[in-house]
C-alpha atoms as a PDB file:
ATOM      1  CA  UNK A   1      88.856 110.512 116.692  1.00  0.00           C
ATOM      2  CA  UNK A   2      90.417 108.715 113.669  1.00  0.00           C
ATOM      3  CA  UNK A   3      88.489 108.420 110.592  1.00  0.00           C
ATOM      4  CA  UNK A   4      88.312 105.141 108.861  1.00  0.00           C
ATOM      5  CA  UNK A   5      91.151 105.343 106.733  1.00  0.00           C
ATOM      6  CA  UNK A   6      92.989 106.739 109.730  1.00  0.00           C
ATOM      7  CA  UNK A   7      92.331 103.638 111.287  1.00  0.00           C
ATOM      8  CA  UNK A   8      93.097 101.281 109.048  1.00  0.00           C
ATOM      9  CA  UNK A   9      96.843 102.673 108.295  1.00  0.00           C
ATOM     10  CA  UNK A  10      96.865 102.398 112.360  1.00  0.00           C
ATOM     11  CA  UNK A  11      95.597  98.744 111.938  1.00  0.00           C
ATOM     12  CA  UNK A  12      98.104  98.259 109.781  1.00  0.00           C
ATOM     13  CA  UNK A  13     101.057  99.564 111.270  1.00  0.00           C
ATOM     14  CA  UNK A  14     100.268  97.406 114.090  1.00  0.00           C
ATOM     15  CA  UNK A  15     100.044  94.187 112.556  1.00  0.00           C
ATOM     16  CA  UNK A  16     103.154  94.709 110.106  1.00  0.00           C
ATOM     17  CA  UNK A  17     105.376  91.851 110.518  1.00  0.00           C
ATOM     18  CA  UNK A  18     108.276  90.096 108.127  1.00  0.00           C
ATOM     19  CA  UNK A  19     105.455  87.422 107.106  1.00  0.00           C
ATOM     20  CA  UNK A  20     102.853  89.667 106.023  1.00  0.00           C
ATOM     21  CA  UNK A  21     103.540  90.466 102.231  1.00  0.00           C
ATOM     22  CA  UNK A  22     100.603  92.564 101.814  1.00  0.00           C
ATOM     23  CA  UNK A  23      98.098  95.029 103.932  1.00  0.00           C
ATOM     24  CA  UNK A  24      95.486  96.086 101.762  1.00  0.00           C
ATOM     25  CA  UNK A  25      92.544  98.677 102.611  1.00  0.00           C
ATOM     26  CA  UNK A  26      89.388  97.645 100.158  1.00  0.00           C
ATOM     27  CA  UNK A  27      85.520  98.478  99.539  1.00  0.00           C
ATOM     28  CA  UNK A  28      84.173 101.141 100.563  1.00  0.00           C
ATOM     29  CA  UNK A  29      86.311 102.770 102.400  1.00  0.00           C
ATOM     30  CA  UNK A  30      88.876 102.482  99.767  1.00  0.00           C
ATOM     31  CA  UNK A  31      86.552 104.094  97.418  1.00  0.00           C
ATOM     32  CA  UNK A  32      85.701 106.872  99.634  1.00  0.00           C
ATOM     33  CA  UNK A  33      82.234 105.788  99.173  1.00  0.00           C
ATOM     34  CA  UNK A  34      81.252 104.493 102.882  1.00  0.00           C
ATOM     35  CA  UNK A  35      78.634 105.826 105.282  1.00  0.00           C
ATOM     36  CA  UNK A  36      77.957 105.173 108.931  1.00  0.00           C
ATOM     37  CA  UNK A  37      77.450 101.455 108.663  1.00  0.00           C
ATOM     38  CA  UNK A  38      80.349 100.833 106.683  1.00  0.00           C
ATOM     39  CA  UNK A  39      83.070  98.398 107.771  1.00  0.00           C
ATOM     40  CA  UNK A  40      87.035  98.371 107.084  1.00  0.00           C
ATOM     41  CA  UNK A  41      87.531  95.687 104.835  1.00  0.00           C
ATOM     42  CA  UNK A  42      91.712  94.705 104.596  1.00  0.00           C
ATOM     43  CA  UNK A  43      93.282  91.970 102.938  1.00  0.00           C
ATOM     44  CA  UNK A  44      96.170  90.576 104.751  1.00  0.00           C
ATOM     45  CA  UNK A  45      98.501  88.001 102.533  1.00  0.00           C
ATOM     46  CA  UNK A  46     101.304  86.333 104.665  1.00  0.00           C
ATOM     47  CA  UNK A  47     102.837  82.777 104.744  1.00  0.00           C
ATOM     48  CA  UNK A  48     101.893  82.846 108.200  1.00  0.00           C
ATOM     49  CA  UNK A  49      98.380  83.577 107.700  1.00  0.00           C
ATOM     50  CA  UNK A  50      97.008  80.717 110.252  1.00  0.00           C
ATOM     51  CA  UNK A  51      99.369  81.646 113.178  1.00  0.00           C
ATOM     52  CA  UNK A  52      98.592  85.776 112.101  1.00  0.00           C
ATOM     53  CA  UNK A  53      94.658  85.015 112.767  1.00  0.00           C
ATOM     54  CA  UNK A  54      95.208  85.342 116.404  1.00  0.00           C
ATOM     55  CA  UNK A  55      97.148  88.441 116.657  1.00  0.00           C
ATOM     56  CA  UNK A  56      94.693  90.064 113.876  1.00  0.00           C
ATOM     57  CA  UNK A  57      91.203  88.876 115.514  1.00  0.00           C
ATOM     58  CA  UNK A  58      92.398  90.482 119.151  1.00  0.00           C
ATOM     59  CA  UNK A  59      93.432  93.885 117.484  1.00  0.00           C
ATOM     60  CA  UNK A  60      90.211  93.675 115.440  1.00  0.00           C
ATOM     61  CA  UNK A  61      88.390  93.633 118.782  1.00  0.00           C
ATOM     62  CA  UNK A  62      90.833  96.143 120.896  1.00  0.00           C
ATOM     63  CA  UNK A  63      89.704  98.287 117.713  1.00  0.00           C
ATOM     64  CA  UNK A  64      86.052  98.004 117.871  1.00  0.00           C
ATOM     65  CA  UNK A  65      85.472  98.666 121.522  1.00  0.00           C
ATOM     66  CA  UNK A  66      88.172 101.553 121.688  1.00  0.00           C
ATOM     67  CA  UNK A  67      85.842 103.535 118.822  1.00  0.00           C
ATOM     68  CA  UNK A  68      83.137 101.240 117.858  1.00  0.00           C
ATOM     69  CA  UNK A  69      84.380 100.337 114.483  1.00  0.00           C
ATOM     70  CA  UNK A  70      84.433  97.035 112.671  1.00  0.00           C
ATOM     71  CA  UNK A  71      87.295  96.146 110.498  1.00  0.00           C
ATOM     72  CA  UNK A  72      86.033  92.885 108.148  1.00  0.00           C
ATOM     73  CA  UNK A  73      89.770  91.332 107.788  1.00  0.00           C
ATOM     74  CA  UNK A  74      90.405  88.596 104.926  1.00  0.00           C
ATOM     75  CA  UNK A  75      93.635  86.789 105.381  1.00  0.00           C
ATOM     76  CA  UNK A  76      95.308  84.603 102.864  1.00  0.00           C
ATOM     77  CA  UNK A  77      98.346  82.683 102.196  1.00  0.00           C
ATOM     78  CA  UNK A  78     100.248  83.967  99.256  1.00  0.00           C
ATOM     79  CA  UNK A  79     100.395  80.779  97.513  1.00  0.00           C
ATOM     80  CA  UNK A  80      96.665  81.083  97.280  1.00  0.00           C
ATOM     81  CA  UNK A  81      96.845  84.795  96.802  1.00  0.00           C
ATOM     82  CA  UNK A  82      98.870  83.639  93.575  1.00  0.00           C
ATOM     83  CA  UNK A  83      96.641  81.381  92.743  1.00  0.00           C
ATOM     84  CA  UNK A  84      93.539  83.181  92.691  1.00  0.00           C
ATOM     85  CA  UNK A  85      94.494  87.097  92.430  1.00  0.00           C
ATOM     86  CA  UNK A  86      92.943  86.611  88.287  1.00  0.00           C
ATOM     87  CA  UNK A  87      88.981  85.608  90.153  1.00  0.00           C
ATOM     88  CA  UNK A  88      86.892  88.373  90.373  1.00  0.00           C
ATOM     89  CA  UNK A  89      87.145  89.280  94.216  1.00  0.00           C
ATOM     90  CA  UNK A  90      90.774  89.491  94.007  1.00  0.00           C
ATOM     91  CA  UNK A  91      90.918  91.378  90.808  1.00  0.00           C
ATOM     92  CA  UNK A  92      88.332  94.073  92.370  1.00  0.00           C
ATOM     93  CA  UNK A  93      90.485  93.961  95.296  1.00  0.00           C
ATOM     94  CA  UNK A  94      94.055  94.632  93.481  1.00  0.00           C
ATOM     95  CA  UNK A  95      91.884  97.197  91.259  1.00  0.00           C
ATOM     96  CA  UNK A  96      90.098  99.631  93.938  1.00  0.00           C
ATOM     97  CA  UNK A  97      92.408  98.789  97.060  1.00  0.00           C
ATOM     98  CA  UNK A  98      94.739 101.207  99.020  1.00  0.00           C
ATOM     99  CA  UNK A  99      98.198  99.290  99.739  1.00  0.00           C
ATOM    100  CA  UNK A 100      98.723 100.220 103.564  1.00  0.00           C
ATOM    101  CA  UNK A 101     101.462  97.658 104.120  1.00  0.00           C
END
Protein backbone atom coordinates (compact mmCIF):
# COMPACT_ATOMS: atom_id res chain seq x y z
CA UNK A 1 0.00 0.00 0.00
CA UNK A 2 1.14 3.58 -0.84
CA UNK A 3 1.79 5.92 1.87
CA UNK A 4 0.39 9.35 1.69
CA UNK A 5 2.99 11.06 -0.02
CA UNK A 6 3.12 8.05 -2.31
CA UNK A 7 -0.21 8.86 -3.18
CA UNK A 8 -0.26 12.15 -3.75
CA UNK A 9 2.81 12.11 -6.41
CA UNK A 10 0.36 9.24 -7.95
CA UNK A 11 -2.52 11.85 -7.73
CA UNK A 12 -0.53 14.00 -9.34
CA UNK A 13 0.88 12.27 -12.11
CA UNK A 14 -2.56 11.51 -13.03
CA UNK A 15 -4.05 14.75 -13.22
CA UNK A 16 -0.92 16.51 -14.97
CA UNK A 17 -2.14 18.26 -17.92
CA UNK A 18 -0.73 21.45 -20.17
CA UNK A 19 -3.29 23.73 -18.07
CA UNK A 20 -2.29 22.85 -14.73
CA UNK A 21 0.70 25.23 -13.77
CA UNK A 22 1.07 23.92 -10.40
CA UNK A 23 0.48 20.50 -8.20
CA UNK A 24 1.26 21.22 -4.81
CA UNK A 25 1.27 18.64 -1.74
CA UNK A 26 0.51 20.89 1.64
CA UNK A 27 -0.30 20.48 5.54
CA UNK A 28 0.38 17.85 7.15
CA UNK A 29 1.45 15.59 5.07
CA UNK A 30 3.87 17.97 3.63
CA UNK A 31 5.26 18.48 6.99
CA UNK A 32 5.58 14.92 7.77
CA UNK A 33 3.52 15.69 10.71
CA UNK A 34 0.11 13.67 9.90
CA UNK A 35 -1.48 10.77 11.76
CA UNK A 36 -4.28 8.41 10.89
CA UNK A 37 -6.95 11.00 10.36
CA UNK A 38 -4.98 13.14 8.30
CA UNK A 39 -6.06 14.15 4.79
CA UNK A 40 -3.91 15.02 1.49
CA UNK A 41 -4.30 18.51 1.07
CA UNK A 42 -2.98 19.68 -2.85
CA UNK A 43 -3.25 22.85 -4.46
CA UNK A 44 -3.94 22.65 -8.07
CA UNK A 45 -3.45 26.20 -10.11
CA UNK A 46 -4.55 25.93 -13.84
CA UNK A 47 -6.38 28.33 -16.26
CA UNK A 48 -8.69 25.61 -16.62
CA UNK A 49 -9.48 25.21 -13.10
CA UNK A 50 -13.51 25.05 -13.61
CA UNK A 51 -13.44 22.45 -16.48
CA UNK A 52 -10.31 20.48 -14.21
CA UNK A 53 -12.98 20.15 -11.17
CA UNK A 54 -14.54 17.25 -12.84
CA UNK A 55 -11.65 15.20 -13.76
CA UNK A 56 -10.06 16.01 -10.13
CA UNK A 57 -13.37 15.27 -7.94
CA UNK A 58 -13.75 11.59 -9.82
CA UNK A 59 -9.98 10.69 -9.17
CA UNK A 60 -10.43 12.09 -5.64
CA UNK A 61 -13.15 9.46 -5.22
CA UNK A 62 -11.48 6.43 -7.41
CA UNK A 63 -8.71 7.32 -4.66
CA UNK A 64 -10.64 7.08 -1.55
CA UNK A 65 -12.48 3.86 -2.13
CA UNK A 66 -9.35 2.07 -3.75
CA UNK A 67 -7.41 2.72 -0.09
CA UNK A 68 -9.68 4.72 1.99
CA UNK A 69 -7.87 7.95 1.81
CA UNK A 70 -9.14 11.48 1.45
CA UNK A 71 -7.26 13.94 -0.59
CA UNK A 72 -8.78 17.73 0.42
CA UNK A 73 -7.99 19.33 -3.23
CA UNK A 74 -8.01 23.33 -3.58
CA UNK A 75 -8.07 24.44 -7.13
CA UNK A 76 -7.44 27.91 -8.37
CA UNK A 77 -7.04 29.92 -11.39
CA UNK A 78 -3.65 31.45 -11.67
CA UNK A 79 -4.83 34.86 -12.11
CA UNK A 80 -6.16 34.52 -8.62
CA UNK A 81 -3.23 32.46 -7.54
CA UNK A 82 -1.32 35.81 -8.53
CA UNK A 83 -3.43 37.73 -6.91
CA UNK A 84 -3.54 36.32 -3.61
CA UNK A 85 -0.24 34.03 -3.24
CA UNK A 86 1.04 37.33 -0.54
CA UNK A 87 -2.48 36.25 2.04
CA UNK A 88 -1.61 34.10 4.62
CA UNK A 89 -3.01 30.64 3.30
CA UNK A 90 -1.12 30.97 0.21
CA UNK A 91 2.05 32.14 1.76
CA UNK A 92 1.90 28.98 4.29
CA UNK A 93 1.15 27.04 1.31
CA UNK A 94 4.23 28.27 -1.03
CA UNK A 95 6.29 28.07 2.43
CA UNK A 96 5.69 24.31 3.77
CA UNK A 97 4.39 22.72 0.37
CA UNK A 98 6.03 19.86 -1.69
CA UNK A 99 5.84 20.87 -5.58
CA UNK A 100 4.59 17.43 -7.12
CA UNK A 101 3.72 18.92 -10.50
Amino acid sequence: MLNRLELANDFAKKIKSDDIKLIMLYGSVARGEDNSESDIDILIVSDNADDLRYKVNDLVVDVSLDCGEIISPHLMTEKHFNKTKDLRFLSNVLKEGVILG
